[in-house]
N, C-alpha and C. Protein backbone atom coordinates (compact mmCIF):
# COMPACT_ATOMS: atom_id res chain seq x y z
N UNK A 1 -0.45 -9.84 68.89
CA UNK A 1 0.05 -9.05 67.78
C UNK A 1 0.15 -7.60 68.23
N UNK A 2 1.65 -7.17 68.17
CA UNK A 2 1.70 -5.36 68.36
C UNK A 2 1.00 -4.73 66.98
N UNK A 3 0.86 -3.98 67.37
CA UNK A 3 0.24 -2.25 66.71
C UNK A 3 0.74 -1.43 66.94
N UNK A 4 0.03 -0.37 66.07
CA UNK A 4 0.75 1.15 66.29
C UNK A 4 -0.28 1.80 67.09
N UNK A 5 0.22 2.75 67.97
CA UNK A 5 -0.60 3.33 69.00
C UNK A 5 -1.47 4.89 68.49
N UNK A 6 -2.85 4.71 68.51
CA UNK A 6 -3.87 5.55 67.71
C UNK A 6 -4.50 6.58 69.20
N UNK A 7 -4.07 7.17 69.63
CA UNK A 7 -5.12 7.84 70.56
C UNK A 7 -6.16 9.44 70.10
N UNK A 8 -7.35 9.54 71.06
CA UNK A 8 -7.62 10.54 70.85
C UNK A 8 -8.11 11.50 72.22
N UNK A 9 -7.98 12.75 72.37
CA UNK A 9 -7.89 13.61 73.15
C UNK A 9 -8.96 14.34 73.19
N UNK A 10 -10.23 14.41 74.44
CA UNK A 10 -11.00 15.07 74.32
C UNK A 10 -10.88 16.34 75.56
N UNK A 11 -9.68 17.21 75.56
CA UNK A 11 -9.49 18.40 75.98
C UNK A 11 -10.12 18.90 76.32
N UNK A 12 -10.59 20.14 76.96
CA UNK A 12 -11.63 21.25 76.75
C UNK A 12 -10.78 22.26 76.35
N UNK A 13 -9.53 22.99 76.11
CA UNK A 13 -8.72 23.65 75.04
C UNK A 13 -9.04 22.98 73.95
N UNK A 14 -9.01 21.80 73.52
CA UNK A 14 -9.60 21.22 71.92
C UNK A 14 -10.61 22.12 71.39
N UNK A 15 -11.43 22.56 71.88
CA UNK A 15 -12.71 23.36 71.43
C UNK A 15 -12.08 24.37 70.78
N UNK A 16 -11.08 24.82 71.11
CA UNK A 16 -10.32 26.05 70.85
C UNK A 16 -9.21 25.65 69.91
N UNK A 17 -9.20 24.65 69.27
CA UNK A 17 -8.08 24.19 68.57
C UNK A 17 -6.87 24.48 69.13
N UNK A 18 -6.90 24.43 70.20
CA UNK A 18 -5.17 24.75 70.94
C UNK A 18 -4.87 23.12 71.61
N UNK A 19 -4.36 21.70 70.69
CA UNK A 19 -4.16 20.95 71.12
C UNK A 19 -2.38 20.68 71.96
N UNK A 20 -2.59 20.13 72.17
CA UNK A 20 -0.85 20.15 73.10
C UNK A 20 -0.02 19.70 71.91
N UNK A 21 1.47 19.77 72.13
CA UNK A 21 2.61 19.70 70.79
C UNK A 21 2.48 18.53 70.69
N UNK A 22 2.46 18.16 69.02
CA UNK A 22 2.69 16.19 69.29
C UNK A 22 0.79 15.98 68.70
N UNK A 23 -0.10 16.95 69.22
CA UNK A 23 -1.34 16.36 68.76
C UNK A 23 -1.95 16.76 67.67
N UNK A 24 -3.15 16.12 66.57
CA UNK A 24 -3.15 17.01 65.51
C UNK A 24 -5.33 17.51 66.24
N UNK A 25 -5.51 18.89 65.49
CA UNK A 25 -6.50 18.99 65.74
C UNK A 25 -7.66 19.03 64.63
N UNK A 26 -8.74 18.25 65.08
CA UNK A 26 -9.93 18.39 64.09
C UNK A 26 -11.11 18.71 64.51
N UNK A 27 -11.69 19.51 64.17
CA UNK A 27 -13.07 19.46 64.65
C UNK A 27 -12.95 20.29 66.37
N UNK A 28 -13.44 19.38 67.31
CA UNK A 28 -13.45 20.28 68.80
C UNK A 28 -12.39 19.10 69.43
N UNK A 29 -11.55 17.76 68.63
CA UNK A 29 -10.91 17.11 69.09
C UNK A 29 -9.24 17.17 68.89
N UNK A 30 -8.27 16.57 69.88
CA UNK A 30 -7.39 16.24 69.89
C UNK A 30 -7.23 15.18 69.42
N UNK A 31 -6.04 15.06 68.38
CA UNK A 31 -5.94 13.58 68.00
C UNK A 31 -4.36 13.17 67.92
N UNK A 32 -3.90 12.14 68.87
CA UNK A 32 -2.48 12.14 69.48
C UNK A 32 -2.19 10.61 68.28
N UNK A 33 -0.91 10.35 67.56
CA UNK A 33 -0.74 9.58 66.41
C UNK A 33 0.67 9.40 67.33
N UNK A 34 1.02 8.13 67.25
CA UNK A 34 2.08 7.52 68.02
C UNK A 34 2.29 6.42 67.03
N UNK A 35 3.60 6.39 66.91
CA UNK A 35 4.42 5.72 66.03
C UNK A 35 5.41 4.13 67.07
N UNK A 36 4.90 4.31 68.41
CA UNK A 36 5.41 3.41 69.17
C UNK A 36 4.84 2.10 69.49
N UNK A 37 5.12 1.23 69.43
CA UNK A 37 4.32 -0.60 69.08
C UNK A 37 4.42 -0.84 70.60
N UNK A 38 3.02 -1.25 70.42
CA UNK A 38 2.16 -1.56 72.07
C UNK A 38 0.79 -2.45 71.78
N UNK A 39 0.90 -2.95 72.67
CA UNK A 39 0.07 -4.14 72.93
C UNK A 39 -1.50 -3.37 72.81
N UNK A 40 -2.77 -3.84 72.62
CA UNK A 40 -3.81 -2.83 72.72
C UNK A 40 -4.20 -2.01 74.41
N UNK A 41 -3.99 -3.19 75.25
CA UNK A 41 -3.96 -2.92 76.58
C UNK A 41 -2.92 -1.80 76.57
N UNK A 42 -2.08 -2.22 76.60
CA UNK A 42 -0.60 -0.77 76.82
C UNK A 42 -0.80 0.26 75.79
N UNK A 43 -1.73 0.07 74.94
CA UNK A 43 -2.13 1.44 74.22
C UNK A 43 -3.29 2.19 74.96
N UNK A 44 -4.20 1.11 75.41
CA UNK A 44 -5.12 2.35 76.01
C UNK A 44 -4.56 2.97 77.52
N UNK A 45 -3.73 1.82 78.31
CA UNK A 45 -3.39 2.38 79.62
C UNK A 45 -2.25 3.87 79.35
N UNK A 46 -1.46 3.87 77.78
CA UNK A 46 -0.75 4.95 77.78
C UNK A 46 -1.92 6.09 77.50
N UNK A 47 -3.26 5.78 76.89
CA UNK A 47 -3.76 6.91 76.49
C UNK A 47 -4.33 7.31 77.98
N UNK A 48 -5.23 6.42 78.59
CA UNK A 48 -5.54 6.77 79.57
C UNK A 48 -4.24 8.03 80.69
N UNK A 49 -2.81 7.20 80.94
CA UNK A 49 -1.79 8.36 81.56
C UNK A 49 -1.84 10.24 80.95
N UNK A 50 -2.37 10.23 79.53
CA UNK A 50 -2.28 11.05 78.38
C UNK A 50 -3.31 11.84 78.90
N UNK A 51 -4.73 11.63 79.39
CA UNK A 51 -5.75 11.83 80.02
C UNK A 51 -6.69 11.66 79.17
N UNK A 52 -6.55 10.66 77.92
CA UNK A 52 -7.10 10.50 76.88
C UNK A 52 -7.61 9.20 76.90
N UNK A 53 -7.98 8.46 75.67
CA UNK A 53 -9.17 7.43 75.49
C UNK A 53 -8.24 7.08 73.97
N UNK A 54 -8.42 5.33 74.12
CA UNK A 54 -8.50 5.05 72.20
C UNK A 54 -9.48 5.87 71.76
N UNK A 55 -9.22 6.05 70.53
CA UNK A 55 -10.00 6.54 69.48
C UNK A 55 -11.53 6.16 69.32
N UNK A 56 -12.11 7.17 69.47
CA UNK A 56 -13.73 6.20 69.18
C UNK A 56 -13.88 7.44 67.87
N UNK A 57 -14.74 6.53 66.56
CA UNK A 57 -15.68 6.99 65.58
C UNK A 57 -16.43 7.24 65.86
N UNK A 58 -16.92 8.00 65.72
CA UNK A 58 -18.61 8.61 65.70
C UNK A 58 -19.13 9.17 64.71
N UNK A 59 -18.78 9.21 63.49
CA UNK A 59 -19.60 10.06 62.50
C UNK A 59 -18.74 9.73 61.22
N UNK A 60 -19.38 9.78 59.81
CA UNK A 60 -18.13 9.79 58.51
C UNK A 60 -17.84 11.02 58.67
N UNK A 61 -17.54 11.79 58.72
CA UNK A 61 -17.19 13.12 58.54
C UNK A 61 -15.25 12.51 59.45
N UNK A 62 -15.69 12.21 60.76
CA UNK A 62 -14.43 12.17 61.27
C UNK A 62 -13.74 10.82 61.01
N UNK A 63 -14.04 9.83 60.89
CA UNK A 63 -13.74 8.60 59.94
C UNK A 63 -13.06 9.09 58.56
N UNK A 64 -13.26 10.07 57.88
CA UNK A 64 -13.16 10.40 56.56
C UNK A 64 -11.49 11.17 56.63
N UNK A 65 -11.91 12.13 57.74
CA UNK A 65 -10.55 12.62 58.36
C UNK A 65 -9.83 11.42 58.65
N UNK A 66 -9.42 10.88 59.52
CA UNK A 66 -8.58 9.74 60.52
C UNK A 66 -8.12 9.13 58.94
N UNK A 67 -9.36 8.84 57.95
CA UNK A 67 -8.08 7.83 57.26
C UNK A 67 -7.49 8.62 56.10
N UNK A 68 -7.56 10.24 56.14
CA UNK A 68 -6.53 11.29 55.70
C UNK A 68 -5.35 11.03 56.03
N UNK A 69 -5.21 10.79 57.43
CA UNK A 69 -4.03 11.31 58.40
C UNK A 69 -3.11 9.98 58.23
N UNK A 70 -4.06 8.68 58.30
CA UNK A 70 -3.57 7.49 58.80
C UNK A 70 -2.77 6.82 57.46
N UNK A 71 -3.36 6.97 55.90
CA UNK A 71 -2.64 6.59 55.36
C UNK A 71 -3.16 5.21 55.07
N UNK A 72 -1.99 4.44 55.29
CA UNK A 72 -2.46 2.55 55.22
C UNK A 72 -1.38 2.17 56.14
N UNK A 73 -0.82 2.93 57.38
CA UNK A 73 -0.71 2.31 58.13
C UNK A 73 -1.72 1.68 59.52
N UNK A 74 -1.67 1.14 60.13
CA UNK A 74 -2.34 0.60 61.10
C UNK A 74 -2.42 0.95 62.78
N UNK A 75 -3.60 1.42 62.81
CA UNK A 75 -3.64 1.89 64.39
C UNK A 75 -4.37 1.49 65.22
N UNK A 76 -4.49 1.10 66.65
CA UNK A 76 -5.15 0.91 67.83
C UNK A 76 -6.39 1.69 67.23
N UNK A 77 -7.64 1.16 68.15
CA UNK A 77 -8.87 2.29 67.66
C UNK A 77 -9.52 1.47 69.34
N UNK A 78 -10.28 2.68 70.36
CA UNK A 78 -10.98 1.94 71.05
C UNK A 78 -12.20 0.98 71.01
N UNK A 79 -12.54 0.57 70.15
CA UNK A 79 -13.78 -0.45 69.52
C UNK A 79 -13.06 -1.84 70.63
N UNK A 80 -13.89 -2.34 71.03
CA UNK A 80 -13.81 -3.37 72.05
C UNK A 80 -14.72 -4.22 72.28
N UNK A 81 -14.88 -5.68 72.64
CA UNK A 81 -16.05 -6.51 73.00
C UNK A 81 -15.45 -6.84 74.59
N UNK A 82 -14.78 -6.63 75.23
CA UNK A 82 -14.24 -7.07 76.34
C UNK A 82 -15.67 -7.62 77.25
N UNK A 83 -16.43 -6.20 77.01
CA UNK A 83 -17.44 -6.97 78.47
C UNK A 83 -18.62 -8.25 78.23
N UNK A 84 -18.61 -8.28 76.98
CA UNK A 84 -19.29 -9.13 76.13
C UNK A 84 -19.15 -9.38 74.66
N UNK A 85 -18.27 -10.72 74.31
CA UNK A 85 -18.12 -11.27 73.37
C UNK A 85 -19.28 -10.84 72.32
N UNK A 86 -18.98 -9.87 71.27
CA UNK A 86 -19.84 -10.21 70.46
C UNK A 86 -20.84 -8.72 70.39
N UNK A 87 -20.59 -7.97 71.48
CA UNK A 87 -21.29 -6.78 72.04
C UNK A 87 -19.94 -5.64 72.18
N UNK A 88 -19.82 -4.91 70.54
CA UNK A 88 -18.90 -3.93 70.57
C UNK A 88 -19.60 -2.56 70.79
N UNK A 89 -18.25 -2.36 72.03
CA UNK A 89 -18.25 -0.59 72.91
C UNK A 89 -17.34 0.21 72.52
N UNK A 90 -17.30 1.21 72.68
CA UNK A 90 -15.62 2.03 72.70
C UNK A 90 -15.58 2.35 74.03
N UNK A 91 -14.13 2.27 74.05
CA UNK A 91 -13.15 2.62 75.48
C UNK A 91 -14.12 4.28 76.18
N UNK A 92 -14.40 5.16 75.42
CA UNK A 92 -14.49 6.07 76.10
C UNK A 92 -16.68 6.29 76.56
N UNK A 93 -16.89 4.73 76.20
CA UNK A 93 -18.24 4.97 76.60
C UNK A 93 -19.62 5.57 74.82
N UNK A 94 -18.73 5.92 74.00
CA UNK A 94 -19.15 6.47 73.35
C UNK A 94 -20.32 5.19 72.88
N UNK A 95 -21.43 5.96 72.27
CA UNK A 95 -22.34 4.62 71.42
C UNK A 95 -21.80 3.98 69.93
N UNK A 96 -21.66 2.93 69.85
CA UNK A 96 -20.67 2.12 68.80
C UNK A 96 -22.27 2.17 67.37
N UNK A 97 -21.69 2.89 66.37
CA UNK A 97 -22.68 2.90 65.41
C UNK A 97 -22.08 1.61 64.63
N UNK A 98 -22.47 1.02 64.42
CA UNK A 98 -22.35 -0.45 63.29
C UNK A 98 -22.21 0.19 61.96
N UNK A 99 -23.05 0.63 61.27
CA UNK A 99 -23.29 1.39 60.00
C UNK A 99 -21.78 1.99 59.76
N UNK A 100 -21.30 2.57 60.49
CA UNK A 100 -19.85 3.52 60.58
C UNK A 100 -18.49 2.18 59.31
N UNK A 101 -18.87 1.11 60.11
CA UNK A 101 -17.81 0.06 59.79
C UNK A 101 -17.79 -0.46 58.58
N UNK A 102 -18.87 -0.24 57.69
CA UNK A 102 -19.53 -0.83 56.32
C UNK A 102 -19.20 0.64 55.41
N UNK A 103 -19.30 2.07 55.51
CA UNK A 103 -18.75 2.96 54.68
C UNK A 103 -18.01 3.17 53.97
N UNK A 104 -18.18 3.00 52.90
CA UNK A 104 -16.48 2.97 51.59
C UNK A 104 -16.08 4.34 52.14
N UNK A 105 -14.65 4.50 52.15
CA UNK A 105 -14.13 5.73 52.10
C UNK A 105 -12.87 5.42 51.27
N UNK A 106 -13.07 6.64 49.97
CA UNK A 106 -12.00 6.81 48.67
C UNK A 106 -11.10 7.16 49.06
């Protein structure tokens, strides 16, 4: 099944809110929103070319944002079990909070 391609950009200009054209900025991050249908693999290998990572959550605060931006359409997110069925990581290493996934957000 294609998707829409969700990336996010952890710059060191991000700190500075000076993200590149095309990205939106929150917080100390870049956040790149692609409207182009890609496989999840061909979403992270484009983010990776980007010098970027799928999207990892880490906090409601930025969860709360993302589904400002996102609407009810549907995006790639790096959340993954690849190395173990059953044992979810994000693409960029980040620690996967469980709790994050159960949060109502209005």
């Amino acid at each position: 099944m294609l998707l829409l391609l969700f990336t996010l950009c952890s710059l060191l200009s991000c700190a500075f809110s000076q993200c590149e054209e095309g990205w939106r900025a929150h917080e100390d991050k870049c956040y790149y929103f692609s409207t182009n249908t890609k496989s999840w693999d061909d979403a992270r290998t484009d983010c990776v070319g980007r010098g970027s990572h799928l999207m990892s959550i880490l906090d409601i605060p930025e969860r709360t944002w993302v589904r400002t931006q996102i609407g009810t359409e549907i995006f790639w997110i790096g959340l993954n079990d690849i190395a173990a069925e059953g044992v979810w990581e994000w693409t960029d290493g980040s620690t996967f909070l469980p709790f994050l996934a159960y949060v109502a957000i209005l």
